[in-house]
C-alpha atoms as a PDB file:
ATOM      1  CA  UNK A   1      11.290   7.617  29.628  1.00  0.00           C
ATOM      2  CA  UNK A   2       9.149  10.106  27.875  1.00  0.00           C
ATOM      3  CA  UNK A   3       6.206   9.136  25.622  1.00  0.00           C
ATOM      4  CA  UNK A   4       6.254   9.048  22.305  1.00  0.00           C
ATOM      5  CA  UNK A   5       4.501  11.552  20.603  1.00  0.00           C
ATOM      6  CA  UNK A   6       2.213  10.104  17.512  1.00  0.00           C
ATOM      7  CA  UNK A   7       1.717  12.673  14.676  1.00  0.00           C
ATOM      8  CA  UNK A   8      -1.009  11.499  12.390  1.00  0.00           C
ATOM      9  CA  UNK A   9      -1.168  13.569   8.881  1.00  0.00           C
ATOM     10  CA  UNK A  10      -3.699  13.072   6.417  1.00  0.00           C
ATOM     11  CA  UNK A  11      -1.944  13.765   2.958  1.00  0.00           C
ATOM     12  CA  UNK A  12      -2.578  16.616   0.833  1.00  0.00           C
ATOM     13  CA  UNK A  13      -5.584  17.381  -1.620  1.00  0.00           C
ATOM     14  CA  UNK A  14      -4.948  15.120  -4.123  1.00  0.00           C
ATOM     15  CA  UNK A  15      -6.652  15.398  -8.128  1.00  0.00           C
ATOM     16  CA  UNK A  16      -8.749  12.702  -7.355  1.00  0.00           C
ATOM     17  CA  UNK A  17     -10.165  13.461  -4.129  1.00  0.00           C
ATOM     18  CA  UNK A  18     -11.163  17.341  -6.533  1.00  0.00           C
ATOM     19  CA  UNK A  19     -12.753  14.527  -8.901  1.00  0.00           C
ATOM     20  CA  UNK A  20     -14.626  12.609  -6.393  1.00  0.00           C
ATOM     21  CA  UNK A  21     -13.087   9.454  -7.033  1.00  0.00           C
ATOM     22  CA  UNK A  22     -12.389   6.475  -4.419  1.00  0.00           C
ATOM     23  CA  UNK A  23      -9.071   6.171  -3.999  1.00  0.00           C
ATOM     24  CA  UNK A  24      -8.049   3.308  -1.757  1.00  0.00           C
ATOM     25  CA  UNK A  25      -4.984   1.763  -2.374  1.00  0.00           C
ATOM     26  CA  UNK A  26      -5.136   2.816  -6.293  1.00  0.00           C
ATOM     27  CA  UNK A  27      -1.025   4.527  -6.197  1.00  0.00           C
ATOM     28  CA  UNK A  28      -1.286   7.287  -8.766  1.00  0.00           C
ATOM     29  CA  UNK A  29      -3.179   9.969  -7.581  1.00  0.00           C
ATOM     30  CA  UNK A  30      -0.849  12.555  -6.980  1.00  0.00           C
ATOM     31  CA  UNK A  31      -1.501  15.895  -5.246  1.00  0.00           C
ATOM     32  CA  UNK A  32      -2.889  19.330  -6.532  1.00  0.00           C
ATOM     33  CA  UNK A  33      -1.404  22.726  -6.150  1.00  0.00           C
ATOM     34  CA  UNK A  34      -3.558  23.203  -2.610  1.00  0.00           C
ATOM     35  CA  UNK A  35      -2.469  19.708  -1.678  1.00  0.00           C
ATOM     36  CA  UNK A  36       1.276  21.008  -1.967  1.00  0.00           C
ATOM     37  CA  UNK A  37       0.405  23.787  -0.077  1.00  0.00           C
ATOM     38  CA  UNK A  38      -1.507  22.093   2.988  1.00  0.00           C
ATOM     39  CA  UNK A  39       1.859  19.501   2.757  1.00  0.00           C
ATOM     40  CA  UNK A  40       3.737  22.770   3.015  1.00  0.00           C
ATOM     41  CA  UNK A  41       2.207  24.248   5.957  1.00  0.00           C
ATOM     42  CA  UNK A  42       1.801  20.273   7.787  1.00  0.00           C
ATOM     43  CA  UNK A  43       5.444  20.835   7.463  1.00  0.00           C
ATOM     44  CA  UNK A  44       5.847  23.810   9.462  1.00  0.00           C
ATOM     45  CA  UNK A  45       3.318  23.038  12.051  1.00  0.00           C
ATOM     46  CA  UNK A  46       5.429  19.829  12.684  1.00  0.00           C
ATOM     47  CA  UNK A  47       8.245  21.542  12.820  1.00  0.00           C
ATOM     48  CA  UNK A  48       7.386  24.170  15.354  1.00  0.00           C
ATOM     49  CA  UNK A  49       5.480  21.184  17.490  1.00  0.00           C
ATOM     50  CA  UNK A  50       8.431  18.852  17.377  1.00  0.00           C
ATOM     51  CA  UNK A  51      11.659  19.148  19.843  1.00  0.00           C
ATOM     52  CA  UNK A  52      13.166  15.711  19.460  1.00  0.00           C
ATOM     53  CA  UNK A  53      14.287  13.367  17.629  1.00  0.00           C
ATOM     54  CA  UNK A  54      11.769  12.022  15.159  1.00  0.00           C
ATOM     55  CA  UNK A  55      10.928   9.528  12.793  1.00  0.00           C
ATOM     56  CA  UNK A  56       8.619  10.392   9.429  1.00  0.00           C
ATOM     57  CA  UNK A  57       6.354   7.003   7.787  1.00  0.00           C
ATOM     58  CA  UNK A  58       4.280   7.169   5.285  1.00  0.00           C
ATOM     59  CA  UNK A  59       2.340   5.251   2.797  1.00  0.00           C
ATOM     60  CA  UNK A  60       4.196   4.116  -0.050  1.00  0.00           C
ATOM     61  CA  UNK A  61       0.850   5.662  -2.022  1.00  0.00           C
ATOM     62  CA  UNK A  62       1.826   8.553  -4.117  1.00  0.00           C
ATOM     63  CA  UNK A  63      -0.817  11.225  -2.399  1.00  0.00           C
ATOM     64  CA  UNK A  64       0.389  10.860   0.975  1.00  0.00           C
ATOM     65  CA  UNK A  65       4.635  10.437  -0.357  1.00  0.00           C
ATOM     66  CA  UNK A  66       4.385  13.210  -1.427  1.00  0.00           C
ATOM     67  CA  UNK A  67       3.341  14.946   1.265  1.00  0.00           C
ATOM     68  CA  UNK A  68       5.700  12.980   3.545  1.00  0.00           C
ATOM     69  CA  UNK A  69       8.836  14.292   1.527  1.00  0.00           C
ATOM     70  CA  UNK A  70       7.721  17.961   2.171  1.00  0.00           C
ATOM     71  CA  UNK A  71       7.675  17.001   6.349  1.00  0.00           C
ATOM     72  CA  UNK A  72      10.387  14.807   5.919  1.00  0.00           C
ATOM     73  CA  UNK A  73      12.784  17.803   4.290  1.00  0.00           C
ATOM     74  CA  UNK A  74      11.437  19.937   6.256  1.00  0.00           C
ATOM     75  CA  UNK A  75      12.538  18.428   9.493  1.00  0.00           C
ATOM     76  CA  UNK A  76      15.909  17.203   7.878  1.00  0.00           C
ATOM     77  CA  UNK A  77      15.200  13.736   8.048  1.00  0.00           C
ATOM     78  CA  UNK A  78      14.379  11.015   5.155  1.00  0.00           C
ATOM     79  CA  UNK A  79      10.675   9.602   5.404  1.00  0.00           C
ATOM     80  CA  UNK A  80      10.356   5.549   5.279  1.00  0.00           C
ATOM     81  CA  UNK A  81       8.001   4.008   3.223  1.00  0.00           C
ATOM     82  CA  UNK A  82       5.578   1.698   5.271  1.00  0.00           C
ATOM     83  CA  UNK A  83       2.881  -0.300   3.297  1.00  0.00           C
ATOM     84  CA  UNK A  84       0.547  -1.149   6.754  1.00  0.00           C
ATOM     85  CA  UNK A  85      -0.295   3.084   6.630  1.00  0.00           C
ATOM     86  CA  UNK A  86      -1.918   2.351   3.528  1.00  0.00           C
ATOM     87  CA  UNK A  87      -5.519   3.365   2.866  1.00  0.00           C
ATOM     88  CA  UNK A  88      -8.486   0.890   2.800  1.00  0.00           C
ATOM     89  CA  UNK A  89      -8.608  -1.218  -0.111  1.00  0.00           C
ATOM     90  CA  UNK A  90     -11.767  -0.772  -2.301  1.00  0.00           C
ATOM     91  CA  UNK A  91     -10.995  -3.592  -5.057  1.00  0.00           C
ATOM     92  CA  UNK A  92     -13.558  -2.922  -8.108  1.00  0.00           C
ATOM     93  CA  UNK A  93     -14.262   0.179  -6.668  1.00  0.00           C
ATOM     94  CA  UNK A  94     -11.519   2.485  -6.468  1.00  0.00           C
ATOM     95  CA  UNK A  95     -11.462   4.882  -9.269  1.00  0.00           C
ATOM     96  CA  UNK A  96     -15.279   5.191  -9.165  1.00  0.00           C
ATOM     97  CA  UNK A  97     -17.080   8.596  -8.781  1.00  0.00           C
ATOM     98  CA  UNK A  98     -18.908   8.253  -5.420  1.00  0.00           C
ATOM     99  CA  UNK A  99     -21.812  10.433  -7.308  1.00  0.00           C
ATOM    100  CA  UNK A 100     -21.942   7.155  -9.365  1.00  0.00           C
ATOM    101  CA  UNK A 101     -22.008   4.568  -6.801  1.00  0.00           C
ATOM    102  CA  UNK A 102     -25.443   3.263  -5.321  1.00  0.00           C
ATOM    103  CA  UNK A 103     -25.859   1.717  -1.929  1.00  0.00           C
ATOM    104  CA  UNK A 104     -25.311  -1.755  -1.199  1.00  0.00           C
ATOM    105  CA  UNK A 105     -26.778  -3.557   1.683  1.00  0.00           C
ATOM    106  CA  UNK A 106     -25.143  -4.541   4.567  1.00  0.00           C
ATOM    107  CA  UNK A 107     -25.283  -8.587   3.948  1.00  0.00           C
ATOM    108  CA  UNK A 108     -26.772 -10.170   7.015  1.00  0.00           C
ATOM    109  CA  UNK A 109     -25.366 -11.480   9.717  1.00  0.00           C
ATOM    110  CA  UNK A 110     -22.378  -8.627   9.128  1.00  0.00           C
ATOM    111  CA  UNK A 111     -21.570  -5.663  10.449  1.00  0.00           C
ATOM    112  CA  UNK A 112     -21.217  -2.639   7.826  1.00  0.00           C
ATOM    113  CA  UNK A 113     -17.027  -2.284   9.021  1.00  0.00           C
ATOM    114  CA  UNK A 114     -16.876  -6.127   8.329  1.00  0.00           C
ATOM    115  CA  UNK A 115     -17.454  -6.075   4.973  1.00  0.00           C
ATOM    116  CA  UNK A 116     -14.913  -6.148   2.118  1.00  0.00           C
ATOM    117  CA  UNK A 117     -16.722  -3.203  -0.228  1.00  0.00           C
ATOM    118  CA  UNK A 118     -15.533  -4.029  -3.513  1.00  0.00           C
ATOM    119  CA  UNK A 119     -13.627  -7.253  -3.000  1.00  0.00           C
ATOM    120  CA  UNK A 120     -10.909  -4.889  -1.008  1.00  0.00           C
ATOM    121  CA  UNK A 121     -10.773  -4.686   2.716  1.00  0.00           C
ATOM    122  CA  UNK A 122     -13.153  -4.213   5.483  1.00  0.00           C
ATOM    123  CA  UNK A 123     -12.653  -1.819   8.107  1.00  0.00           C
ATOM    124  CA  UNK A 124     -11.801  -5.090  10.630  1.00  0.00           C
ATOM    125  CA  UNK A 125      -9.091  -5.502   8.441  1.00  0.00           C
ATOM    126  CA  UNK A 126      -7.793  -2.037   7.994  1.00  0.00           C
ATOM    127  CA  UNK A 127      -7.823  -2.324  12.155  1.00  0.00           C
ATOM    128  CA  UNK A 128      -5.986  -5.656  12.554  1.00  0.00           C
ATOM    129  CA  UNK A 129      -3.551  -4.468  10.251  1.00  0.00           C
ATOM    130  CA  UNK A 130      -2.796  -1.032  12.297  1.00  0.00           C
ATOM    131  CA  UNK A 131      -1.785  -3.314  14.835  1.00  0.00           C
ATOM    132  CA  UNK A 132       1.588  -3.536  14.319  1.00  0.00           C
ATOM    133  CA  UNK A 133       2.653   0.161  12.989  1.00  0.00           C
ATOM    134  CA  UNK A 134       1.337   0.697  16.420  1.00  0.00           C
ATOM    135  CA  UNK A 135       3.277  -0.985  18.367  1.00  0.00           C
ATOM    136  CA  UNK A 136       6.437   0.031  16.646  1.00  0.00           C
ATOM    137  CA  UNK A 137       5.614   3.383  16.995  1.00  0.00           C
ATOM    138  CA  UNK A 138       5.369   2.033  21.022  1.00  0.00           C
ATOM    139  CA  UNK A 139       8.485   0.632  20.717  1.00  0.00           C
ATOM    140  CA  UNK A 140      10.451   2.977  19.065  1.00  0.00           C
ATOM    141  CA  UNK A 141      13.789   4.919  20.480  1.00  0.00           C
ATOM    142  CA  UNK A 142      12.619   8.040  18.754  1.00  0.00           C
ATOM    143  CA  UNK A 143      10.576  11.080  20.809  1.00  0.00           C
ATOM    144  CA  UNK A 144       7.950  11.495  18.048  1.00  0.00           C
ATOM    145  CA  UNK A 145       6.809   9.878  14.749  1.00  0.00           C
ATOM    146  CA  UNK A 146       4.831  11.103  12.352  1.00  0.00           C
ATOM    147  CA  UNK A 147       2.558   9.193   9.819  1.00  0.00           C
ATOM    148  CA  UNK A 148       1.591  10.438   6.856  1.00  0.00           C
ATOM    149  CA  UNK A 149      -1.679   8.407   5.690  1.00  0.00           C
ATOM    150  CA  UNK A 150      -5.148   8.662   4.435  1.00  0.00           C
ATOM    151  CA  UNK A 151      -8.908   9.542   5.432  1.00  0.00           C
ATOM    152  CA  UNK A 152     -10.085   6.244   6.868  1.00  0.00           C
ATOM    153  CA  UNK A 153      -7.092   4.758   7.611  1.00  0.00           C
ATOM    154  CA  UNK A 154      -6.642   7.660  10.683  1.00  0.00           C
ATOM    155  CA  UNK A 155     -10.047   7.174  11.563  1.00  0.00           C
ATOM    156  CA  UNK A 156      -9.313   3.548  12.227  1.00  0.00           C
ATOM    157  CA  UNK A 157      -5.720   4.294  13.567  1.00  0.00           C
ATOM    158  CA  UNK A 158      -7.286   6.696  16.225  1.00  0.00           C
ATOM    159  CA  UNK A 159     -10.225   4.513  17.242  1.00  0.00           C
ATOM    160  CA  UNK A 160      -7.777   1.575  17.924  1.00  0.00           C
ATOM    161  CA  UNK A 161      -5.029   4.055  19.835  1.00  0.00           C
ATOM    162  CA  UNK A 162      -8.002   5.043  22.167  1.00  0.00           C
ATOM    163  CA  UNK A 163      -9.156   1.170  23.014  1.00  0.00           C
ATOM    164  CA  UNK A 164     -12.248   1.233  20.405  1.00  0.00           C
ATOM    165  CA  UNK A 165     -13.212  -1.764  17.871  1.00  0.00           C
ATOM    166  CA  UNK A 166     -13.525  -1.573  14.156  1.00  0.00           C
ATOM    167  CA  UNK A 167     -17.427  -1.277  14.986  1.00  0.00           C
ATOM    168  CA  UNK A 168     -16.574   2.070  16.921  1.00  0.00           C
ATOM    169  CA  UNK A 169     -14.832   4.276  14.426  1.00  0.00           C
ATOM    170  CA  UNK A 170     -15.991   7.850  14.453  1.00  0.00           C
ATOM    171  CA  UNK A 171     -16.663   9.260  10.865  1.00  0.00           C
ATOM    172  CA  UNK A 172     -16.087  12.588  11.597  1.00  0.00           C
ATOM    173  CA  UNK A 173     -13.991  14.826   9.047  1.00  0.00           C
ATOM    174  CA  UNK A 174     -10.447  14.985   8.311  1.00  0.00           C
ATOM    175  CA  UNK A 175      -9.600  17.676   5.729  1.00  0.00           C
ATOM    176  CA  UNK A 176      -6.585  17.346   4.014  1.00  0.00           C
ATOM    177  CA  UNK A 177      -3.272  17.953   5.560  1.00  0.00           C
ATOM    178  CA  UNK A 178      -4.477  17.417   8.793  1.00  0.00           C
ATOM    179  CA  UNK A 179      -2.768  16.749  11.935  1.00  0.00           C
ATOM    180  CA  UNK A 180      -3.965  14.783  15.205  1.00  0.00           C
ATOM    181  CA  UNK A 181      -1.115  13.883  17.744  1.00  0.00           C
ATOM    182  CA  UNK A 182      -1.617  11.496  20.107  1.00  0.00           C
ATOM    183  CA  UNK A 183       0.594  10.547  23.479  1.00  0.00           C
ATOM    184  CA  UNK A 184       1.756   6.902  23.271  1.00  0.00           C
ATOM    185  CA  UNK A 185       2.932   5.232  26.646  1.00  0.00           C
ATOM    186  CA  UNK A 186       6.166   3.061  25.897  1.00  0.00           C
ATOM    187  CA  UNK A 187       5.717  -0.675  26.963  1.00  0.00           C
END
């Protein structure tokens, strides 16, 4: 049996990542004009990648459903709300300009990705609780899935997929409406 093939998106531009606001799991934010358009044209690279049968999840967060109904029409399937794509809760801190926040120290004895920033969820967390979308996505009868989720919940997705801890994420850039797919060997 073939692989599955793992489609990650990022969602669209959304008005508060224009603002410079933390986001997290706050649901409203919805996406601007260039976040329609980068859903619009995640759409059509998907389609032209895909040849199979496929399966489209997303966060239930506004940002990235919105950019999941664009794939999911696109491809002429329905996309399927699933909460554990979420971003990383912030608590107290999402809906805060980041040009407003100040830096908080690390508390000792803890690694920076084991802390819970704002009474949300640490990176360990976000990690533990990739888990399982994972190994559906493992599991599943269908020749690709796509995800449609957020910044730093890829980031943790992909360091888990390639054998790395929460302590081993790599921070580097995602724009908006991006796609990584990754080759996932069925149990």
């Amino acid at each position: 049996m073939r692989p599955v093939q793992l489609h990650l998106v990022r969602h669209g531009q959304s008005t508060w990542n224009v603002e410079g606001r933390l986001q997290g799991q706050t649901a409203h934010p919805d996406l601007t004009d260039l976040g329609h358009e980068q859903a619009r044209t995640a759409a059509a690279t998907l389609a032209a990648r895909i040849d199979g049968s496929v399966e489209v999840l997303t966060s239930d967060l506004q940002r990235a459903r919105s950019t999941a109904d664009r794939i999911a029409s696109t491809l002429g399937v329905e996309a399927t709300n699933d909460p554990d794509l979420r971003e990383q809760a912030l608590g107290h801190l999402e809906g805060r300009l980041t040009a407003d926040l100040q830096p908080e120290p690390t508390p000792d004895g803890q690694h920076v990705s084991e802390v819970a920033w704002g009474g949300g969820e640490s990176l360990r967390d976000v990690h533990e609780r990739l888990a399982a979308p994972i190994q559906r996505a493992r599991d599943t009868a269908y020749e690709h899935v796509v995800w449609v989720t957020h910044g730093d919940t890829m980031r943790v997705a992909l360091a888990r997929l390639a054998g790395r801890t929460h302590r081993e994420v790599a921070w580097d850039p995602i724009p908006n409406g991006a796609i990584v797919t990754v080759e996932l060997d069925r149990p």
